[in-house]
PDB file of N, CA and C in Angstrom:
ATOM      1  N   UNK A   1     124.408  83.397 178.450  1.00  0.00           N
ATOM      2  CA  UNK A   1     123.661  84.338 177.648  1.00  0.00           C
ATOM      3  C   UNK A   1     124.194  85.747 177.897  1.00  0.00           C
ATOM      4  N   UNK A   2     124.163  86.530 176.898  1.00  0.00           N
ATOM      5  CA  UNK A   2     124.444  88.111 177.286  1.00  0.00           C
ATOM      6  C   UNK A   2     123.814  88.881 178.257  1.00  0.00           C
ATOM      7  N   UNK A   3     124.336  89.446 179.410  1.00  0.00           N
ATOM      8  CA  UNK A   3     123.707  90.116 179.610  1.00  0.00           C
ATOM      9  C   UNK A   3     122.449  90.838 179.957  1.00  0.00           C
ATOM     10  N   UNK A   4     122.724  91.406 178.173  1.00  0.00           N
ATOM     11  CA  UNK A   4     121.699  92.308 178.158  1.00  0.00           C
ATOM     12  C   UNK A   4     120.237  91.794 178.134  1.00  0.00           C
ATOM     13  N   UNK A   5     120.470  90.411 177.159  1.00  0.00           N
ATOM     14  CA  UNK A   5     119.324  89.416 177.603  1.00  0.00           C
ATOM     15  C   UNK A   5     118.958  88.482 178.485  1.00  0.00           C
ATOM     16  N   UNK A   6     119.366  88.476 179.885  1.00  0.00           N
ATOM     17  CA  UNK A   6     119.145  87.875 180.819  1.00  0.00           C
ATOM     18  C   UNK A   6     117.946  86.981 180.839  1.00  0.00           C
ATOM     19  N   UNK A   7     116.802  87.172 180.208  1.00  0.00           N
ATOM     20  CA  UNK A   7     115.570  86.277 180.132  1.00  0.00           C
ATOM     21  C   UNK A   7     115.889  84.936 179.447  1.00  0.00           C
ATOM     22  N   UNK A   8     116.997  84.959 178.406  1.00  0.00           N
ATOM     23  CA  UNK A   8     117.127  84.149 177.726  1.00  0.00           C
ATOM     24  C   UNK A   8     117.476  82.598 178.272  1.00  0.00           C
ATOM     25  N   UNK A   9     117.209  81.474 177.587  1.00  0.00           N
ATOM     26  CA  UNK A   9     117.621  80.177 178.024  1.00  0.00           C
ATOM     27  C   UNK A   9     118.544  79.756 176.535  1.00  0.00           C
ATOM     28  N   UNK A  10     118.364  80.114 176.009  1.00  0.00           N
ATOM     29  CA  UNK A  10     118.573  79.934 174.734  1.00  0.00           C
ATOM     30  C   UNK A  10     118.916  80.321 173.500  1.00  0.00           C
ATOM     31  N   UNK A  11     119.827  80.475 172.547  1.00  0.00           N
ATOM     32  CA  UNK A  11     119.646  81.042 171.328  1.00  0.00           C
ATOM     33  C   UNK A  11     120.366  80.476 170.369  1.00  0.00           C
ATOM     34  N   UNK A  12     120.307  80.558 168.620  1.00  0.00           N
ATOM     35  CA  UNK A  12     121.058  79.989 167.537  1.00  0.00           C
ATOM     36  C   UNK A  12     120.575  81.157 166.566  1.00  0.00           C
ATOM     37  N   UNK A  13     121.816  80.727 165.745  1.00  0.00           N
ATOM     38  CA  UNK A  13     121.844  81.910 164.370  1.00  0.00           C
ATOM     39  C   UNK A  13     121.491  80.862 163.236  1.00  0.00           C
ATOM     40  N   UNK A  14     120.640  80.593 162.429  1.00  0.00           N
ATOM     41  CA  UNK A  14     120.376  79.813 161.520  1.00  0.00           C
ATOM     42  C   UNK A  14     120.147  80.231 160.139  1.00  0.00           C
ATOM     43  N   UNK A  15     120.537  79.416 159.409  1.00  0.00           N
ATOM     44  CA  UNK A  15     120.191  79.868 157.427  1.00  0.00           C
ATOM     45  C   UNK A  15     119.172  79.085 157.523  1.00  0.00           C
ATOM     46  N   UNK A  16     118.692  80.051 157.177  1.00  0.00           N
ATOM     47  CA  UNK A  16     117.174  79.147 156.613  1.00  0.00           C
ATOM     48  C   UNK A  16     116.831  78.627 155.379  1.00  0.00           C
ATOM     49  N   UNK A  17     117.611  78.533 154.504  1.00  0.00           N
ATOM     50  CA  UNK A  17     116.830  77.878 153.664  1.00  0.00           C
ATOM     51  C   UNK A  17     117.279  76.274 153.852  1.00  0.00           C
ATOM     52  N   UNK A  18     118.691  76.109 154.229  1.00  0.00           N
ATOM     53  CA  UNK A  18     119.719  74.859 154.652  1.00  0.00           C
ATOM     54  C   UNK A  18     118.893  74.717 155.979  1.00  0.00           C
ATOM     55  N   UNK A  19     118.312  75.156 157.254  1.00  0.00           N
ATOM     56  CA  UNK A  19     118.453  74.963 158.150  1.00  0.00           C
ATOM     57  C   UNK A  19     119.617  74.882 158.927  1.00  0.00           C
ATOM     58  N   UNK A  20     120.361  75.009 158.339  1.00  0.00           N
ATOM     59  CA  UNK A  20     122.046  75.190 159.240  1.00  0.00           C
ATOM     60  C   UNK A  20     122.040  75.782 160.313  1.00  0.00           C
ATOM     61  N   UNK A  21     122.636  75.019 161.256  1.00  0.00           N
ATOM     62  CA  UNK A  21     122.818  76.207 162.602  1.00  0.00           C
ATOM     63  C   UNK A  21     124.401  76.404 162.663  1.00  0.00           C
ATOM     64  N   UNK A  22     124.485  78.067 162.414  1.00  0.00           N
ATOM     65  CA  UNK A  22     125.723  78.876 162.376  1.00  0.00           C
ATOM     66  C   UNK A  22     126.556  78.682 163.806  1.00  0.00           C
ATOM     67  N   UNK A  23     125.446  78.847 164.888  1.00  0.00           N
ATOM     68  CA  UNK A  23     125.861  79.075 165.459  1.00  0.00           C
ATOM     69  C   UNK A  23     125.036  79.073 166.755  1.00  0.00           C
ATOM     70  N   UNK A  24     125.175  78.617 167.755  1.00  0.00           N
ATOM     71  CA  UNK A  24     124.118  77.981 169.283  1.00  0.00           C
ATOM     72  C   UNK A  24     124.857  78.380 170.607  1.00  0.00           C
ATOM     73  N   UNK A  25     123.702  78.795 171.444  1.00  0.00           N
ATOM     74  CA  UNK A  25     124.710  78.791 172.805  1.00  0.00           C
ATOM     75  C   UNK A  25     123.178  78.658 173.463  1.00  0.00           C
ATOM     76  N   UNK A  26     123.628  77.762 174.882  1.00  0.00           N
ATOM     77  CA  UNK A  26     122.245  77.576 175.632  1.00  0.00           C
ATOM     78  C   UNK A  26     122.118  75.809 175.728  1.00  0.00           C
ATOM     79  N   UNK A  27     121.605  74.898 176.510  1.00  0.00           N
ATOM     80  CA  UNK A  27     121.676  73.721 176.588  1.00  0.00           C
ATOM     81  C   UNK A  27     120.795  73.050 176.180  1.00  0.00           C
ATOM     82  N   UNK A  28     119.629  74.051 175.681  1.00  0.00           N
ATOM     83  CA  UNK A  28     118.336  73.545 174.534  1.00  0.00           C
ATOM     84  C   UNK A  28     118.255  73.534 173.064  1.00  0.00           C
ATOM     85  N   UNK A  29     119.749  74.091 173.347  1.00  0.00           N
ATOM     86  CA  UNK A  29     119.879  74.440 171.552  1.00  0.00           C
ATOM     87  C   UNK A  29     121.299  73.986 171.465  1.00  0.00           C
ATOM     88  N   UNK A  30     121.711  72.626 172.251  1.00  0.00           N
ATOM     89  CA  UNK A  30     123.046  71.868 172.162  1.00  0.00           C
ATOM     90  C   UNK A  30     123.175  71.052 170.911  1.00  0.00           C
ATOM     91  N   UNK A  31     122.507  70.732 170.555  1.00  0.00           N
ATOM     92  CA  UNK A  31     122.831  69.846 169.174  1.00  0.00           C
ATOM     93  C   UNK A  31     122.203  69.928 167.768  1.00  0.00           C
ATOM     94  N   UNK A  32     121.456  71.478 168.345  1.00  0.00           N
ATOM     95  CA  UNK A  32     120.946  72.186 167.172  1.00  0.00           C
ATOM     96  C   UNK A  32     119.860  71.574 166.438  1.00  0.00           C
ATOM     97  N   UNK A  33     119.259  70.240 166.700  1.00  0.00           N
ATOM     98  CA  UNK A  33     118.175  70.261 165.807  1.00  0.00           C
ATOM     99  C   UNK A  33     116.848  70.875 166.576  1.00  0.00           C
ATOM    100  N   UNK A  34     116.893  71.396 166.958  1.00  0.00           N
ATOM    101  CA  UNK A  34     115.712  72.287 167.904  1.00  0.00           C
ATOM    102  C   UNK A  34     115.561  73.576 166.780  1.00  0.00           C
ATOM    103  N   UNK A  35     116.564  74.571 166.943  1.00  0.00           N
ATOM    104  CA  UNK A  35     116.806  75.382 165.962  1.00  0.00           C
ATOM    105  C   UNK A  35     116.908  74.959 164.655  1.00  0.00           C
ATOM    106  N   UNK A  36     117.390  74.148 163.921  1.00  0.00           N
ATOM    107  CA  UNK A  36     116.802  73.565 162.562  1.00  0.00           C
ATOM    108  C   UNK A  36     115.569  73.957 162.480  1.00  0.00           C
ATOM    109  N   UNK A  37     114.471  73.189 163.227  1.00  0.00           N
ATOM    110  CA  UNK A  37     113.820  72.594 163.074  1.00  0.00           C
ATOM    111  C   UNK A  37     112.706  74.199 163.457  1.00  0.00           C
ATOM    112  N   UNK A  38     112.980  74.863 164.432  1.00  0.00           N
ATOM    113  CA  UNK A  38     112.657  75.886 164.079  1.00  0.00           C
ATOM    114  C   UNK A  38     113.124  76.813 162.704  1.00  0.00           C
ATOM    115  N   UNK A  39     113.366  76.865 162.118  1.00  0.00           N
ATOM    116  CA  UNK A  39     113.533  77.589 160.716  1.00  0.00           C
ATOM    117  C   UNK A  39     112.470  76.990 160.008  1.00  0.00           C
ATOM    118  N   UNK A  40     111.830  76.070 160.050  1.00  0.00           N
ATOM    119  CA  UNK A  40     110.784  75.886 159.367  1.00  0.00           C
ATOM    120  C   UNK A  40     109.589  76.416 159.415  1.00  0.00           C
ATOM    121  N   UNK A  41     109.583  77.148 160.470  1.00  0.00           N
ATOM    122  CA  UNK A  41     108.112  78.304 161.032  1.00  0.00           C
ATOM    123  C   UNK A  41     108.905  79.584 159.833  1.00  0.00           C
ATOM    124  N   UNK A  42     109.917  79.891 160.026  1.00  0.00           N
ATOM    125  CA  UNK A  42     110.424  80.722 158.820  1.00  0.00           C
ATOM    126  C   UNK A  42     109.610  80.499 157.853  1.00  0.00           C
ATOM    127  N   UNK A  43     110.305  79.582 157.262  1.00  0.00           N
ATOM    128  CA  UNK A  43     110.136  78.713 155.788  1.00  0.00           C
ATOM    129  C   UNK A  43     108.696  79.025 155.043  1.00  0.00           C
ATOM    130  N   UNK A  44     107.615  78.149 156.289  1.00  0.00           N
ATOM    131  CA  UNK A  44     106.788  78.600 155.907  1.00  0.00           C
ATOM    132  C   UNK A  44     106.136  80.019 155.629  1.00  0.00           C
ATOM    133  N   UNK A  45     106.547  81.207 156.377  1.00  0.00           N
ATOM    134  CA  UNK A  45     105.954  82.608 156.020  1.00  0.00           C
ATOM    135  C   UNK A  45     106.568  82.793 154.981  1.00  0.00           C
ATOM    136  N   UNK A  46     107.883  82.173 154.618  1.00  0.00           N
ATOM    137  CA  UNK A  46     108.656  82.844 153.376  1.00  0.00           C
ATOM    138  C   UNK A  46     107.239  82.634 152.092  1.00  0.00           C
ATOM    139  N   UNK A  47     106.799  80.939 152.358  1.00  0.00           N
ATOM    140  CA  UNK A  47     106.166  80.715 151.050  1.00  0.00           C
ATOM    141  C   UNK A  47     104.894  80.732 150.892  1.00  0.00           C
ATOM    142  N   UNK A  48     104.346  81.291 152.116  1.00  0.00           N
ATOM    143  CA  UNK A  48     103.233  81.975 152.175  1.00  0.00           C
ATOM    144  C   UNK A  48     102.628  83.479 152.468  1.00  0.00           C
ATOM    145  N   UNK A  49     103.779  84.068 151.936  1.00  0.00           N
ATOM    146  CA  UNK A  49     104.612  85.494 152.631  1.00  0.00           C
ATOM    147  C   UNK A  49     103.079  86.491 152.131  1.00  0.00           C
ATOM    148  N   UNK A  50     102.613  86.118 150.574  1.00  0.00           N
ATOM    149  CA  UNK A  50     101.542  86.781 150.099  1.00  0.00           C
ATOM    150  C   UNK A  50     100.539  86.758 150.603  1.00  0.00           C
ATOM    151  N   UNK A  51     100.072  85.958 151.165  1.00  0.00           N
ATOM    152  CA  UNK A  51      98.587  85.842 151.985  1.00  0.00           C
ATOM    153  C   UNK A  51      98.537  87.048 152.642  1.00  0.00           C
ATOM    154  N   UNK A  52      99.728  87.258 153.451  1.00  0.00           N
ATOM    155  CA  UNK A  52     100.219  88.235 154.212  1.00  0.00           C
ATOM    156  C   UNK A  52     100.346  90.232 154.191  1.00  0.00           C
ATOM    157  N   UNK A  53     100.807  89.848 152.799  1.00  0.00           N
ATOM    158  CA  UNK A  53     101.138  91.105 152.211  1.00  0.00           C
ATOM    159  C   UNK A  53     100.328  92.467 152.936  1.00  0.00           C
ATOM    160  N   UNK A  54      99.491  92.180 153.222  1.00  0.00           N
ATOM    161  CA  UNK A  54      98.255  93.321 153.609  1.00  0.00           C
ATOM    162  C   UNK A  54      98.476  94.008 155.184  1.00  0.00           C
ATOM    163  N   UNK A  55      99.330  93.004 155.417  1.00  0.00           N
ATOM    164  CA  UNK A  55      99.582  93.221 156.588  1.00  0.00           C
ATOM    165  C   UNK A  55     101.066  93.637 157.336  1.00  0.00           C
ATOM    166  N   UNK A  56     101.795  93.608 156.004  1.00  0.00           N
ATOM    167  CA  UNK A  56     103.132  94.203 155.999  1.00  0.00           C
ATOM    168  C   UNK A  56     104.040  93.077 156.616  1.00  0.00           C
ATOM    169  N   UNK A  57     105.287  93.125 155.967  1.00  0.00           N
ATOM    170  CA  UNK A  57     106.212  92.412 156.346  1.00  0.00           C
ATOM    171  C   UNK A  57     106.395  92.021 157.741  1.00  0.00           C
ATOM    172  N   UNK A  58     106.499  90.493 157.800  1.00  0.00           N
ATOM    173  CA  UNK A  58     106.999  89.926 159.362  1.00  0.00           C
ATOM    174  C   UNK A  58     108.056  90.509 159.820  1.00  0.00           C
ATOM    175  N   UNK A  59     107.912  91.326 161.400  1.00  0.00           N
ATOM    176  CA  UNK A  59     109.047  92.111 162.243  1.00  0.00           C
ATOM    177  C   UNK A  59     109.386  90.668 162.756  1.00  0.00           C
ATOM    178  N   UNK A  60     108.970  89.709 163.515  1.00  0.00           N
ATOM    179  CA  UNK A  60     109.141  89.133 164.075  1.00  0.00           C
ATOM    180  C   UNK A  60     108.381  87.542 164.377  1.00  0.00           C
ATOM    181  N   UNK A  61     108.368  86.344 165.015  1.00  0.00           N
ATOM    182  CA  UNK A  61     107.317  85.575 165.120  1.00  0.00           C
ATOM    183  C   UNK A  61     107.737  85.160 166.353  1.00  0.00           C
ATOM    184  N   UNK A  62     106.784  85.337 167.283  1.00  0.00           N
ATOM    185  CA  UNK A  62     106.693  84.497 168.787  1.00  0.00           C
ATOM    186  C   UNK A  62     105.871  83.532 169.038  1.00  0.00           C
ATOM    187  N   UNK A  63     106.299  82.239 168.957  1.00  0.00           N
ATOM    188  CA  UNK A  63     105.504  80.645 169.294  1.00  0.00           C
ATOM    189  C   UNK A  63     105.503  81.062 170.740  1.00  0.00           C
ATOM    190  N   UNK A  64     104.313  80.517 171.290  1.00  0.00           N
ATOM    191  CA  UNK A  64     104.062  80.119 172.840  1.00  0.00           C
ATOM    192  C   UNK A  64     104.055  78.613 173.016  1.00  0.00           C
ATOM    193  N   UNK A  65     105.173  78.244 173.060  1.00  0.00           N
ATOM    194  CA  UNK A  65     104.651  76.499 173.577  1.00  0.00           C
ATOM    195  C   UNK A  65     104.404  76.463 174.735  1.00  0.00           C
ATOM    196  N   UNK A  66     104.284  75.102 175.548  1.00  0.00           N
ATOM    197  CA  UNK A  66     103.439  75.014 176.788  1.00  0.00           C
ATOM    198  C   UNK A  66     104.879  75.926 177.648  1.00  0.00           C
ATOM    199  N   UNK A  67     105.863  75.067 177.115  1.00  0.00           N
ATOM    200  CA  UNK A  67     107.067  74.947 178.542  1.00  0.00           C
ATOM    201  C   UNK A  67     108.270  76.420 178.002  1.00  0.00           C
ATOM    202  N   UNK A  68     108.435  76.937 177.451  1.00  0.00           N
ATOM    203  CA  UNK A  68     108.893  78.147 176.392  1.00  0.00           C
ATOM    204  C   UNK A  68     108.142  78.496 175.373  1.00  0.00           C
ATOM    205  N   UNK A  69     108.938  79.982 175.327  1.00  0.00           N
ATOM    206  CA  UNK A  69     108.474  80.683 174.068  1.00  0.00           C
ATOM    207  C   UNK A  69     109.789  81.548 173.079  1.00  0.00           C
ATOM    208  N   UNK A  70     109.240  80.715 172.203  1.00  0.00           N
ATOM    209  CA  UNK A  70     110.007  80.575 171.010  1.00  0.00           C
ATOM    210  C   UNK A  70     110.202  82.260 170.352  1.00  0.00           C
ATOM    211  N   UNK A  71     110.866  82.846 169.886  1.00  0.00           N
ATOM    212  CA  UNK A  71     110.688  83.868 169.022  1.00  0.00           C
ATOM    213  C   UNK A  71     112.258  83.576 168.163  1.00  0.00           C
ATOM    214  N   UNK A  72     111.081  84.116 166.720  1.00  0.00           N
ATOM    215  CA  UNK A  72     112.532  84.059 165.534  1.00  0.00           C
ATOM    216  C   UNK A  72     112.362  85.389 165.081  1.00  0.00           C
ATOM    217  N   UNK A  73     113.604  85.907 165.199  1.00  0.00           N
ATOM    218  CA  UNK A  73     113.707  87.404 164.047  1.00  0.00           C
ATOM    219  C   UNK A  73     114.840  87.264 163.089  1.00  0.00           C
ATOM    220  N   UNK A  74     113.837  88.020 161.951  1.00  0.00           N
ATOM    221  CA  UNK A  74     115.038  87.465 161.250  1.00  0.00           C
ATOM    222  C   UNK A  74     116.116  89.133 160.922  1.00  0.00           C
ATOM    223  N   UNK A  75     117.669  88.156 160.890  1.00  0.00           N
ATOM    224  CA  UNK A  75     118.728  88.967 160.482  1.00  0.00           C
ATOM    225  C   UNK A  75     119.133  89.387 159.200  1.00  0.00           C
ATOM    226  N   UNK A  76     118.620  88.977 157.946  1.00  0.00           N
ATOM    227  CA  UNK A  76     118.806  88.678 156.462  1.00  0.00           C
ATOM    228  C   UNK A  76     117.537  88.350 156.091  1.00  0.00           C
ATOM    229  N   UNK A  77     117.189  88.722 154.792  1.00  0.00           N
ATOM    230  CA  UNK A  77     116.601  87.545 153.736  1.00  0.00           C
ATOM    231  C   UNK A  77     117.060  86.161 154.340  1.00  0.00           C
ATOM    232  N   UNK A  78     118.190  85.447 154.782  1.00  0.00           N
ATOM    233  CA  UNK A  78     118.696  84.284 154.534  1.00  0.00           C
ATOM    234  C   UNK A  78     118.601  83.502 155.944  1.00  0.00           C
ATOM    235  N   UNK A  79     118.511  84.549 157.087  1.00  0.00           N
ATOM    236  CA  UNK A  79     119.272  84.482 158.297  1.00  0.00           C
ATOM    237  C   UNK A  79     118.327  84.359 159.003  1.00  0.00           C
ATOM    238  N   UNK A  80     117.875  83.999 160.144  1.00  0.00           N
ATOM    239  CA  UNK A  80     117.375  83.546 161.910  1.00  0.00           C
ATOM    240  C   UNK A  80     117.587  83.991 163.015  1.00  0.00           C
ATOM    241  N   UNK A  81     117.237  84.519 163.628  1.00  0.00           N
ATOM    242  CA  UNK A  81     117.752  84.155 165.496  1.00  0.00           C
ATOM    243  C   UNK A  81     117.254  83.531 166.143  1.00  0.00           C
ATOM    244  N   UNK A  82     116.690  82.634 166.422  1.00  0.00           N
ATOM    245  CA  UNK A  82     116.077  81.407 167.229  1.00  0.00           C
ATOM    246  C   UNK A  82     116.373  82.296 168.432  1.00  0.00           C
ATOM    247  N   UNK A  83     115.305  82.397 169.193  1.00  0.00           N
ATOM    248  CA  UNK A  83     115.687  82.969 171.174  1.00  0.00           C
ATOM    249  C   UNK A  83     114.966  81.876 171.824  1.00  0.00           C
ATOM    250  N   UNK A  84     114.891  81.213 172.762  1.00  0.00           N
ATOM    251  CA  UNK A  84     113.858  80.272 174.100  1.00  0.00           C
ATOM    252  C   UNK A  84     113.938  81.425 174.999  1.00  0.00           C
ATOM    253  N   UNK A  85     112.750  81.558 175.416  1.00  0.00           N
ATOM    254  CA  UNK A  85     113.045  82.496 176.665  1.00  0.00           C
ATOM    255  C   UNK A  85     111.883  81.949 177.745  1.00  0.00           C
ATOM    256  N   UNK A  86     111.729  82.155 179.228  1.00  0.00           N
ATOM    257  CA  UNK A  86     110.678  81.607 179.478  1.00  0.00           C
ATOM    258  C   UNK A  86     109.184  82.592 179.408  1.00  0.00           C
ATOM    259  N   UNK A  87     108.227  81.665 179.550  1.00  0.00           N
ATOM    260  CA  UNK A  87     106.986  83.153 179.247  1.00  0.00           C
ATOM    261  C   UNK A  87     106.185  83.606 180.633  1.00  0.00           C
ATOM    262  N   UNK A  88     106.428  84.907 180.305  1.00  0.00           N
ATOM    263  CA  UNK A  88     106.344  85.794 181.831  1.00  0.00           C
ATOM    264  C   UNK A  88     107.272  86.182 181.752  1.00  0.00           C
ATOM    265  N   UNK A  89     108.532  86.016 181.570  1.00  0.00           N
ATOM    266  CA  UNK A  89     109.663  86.935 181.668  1.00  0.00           C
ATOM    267  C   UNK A  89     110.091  87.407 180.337  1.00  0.00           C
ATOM    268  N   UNK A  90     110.137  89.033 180.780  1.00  0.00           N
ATOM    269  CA  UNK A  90     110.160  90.297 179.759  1.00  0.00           C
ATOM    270  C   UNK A  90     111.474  90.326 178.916  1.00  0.00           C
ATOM    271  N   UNK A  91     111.567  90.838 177.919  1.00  0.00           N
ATOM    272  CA  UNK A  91     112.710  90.693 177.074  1.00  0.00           C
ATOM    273  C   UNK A  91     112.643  91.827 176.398  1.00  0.00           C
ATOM    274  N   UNK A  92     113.801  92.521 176.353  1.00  0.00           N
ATOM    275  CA  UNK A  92     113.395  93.826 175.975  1.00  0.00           C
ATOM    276  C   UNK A  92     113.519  94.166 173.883  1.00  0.00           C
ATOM    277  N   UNK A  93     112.247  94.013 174.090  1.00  0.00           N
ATOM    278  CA  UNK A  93     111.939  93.910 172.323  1.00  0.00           C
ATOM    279  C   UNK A  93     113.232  94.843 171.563  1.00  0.00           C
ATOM    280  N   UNK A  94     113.098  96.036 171.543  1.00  0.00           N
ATOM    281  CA  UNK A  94     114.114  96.655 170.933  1.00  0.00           C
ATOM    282  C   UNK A  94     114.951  96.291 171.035  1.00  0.00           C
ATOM    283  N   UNK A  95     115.960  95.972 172.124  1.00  0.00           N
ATOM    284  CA  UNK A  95     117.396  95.462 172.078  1.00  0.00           C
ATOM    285  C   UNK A  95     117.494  94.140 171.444  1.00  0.00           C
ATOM    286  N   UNK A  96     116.376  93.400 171.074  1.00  0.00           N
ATOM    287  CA  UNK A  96     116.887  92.369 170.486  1.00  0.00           C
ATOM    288  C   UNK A  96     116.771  92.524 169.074  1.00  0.00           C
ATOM    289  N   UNK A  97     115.649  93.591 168.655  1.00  0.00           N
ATOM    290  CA  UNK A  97     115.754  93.941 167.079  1.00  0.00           C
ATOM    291  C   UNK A  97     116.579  94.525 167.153  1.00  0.00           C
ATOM    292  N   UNK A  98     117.054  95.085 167.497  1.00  0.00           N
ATOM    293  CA  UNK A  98     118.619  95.734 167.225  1.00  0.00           C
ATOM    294  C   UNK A  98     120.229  95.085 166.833  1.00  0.00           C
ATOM    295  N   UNK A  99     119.855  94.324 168.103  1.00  0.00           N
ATOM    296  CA  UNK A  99     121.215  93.168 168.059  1.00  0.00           C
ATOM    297  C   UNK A  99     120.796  91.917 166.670  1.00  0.00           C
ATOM    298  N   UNK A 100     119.447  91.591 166.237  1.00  0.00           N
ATOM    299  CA  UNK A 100     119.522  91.016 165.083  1.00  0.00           C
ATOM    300  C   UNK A 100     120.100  91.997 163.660  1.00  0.00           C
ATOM    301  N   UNK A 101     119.557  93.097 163.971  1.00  0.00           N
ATOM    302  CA  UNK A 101     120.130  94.133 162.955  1.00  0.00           C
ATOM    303  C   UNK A 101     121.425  94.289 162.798  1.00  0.00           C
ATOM    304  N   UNK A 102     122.636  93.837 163.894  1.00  0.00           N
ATOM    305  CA  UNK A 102     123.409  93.877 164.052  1.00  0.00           C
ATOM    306  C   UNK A 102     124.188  92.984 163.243  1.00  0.00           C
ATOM    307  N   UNK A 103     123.601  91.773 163.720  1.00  0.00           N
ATOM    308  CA  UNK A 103     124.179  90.726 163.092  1.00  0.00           C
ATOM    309  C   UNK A 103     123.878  90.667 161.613  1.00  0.00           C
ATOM    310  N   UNK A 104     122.767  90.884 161.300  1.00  0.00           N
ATOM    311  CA  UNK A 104     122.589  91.243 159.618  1.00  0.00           C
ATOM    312  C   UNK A 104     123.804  92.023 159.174  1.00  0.00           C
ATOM    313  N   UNK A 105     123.879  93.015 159.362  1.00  0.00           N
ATOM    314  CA  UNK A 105     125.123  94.122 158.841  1.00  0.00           C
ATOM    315  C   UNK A 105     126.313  93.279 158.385  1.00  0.00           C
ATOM    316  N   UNK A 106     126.546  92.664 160.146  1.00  0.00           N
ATOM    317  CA  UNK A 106     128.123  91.853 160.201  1.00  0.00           C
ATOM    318  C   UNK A 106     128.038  90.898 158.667  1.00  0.00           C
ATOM    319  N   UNK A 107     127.264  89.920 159.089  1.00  0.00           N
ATOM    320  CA  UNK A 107     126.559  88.903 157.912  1.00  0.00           C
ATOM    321  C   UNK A 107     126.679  89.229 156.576  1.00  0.00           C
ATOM    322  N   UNK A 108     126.292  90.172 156.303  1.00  0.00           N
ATOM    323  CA  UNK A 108     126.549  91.313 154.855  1.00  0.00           C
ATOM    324  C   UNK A 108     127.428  91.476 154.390  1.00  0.00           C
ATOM    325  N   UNK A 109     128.809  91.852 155.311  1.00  0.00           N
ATOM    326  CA  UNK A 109     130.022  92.526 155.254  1.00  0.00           C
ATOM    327  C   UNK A 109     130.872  91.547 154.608  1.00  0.00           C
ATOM    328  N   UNK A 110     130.447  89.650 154.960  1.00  0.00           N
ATOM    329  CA  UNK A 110     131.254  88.228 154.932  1.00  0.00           C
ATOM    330  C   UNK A 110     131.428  88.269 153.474  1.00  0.00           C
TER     331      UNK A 110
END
C-alpha cells in the first residue's frame, strides 16, 4: 500500500456500471470479486440518487462490517475506489479525496 495510506489493507479502481476491476492491490482484493461486488453499494445510490437529493451529492460511503471497513469514493461519474482499512485505524480523509481526484483527472485525460 502507499505510504501515505498506511491504514490500508486493501484497495481496487472499479467501473461501475461493468463492475470491472481496473485495477487491485492488497490480498483481499486478489481476485477482485470483493471489489465487483462492492460497486454495487455504488449502483445502488446511483439509482436511488433522488431520494437523496436534499441532502447533496454522495462525497463518499463508509460500510462498517464486523471484520473491516469498507469505504468507496468515487473518481468519475463512471469510476470507484474500493479502500479495506481496519476500523479504529485513522485514514486521513483528505488525502484520500484528493488522490481519488487524482485519479479522476488521469481517467479523463484516457
Amino acid at each position: 500500500m502507499p505510504q501515505a495510506f498506511e491504514a490500508l489493507q486493501a484497495c481496487a479502481l472499479v467501473e461501475v456500471t461493468t463492475g470491472m476491476v481496473l485495477h487491485s492491490t492488497g490480498a483481499l482484493m486478489e481476485d477482485g470479486a470483493l471489489a465487483e461486488a462492492a460497486s454495487n453499494y455504488w449502483r445502488i445510490y446511483q439509482r436511488h440518487g433522488s431520494f437523496f437529493e436534499t441532502l447533496g451529492p454522495l462525497r463518499y460511503c463508509v460500510l462498517m462490517h464486523q471484520q473491516m471497513r469498507m469505504t468507496i469514493v468515487p473518481c468519475t461519474a463512471d469510476m470507484v475506489l474500493v479502500l479495506l482499512s481496519q476500523d479504529g485505524v485513522a485514514l486521513n480523509w483528505q488525502a484520500v479525496l484528493a488522490q481519488a481526484a487524482q485519479i479522476g483527472r488521469l481517467a479523463r485525460q484516457l
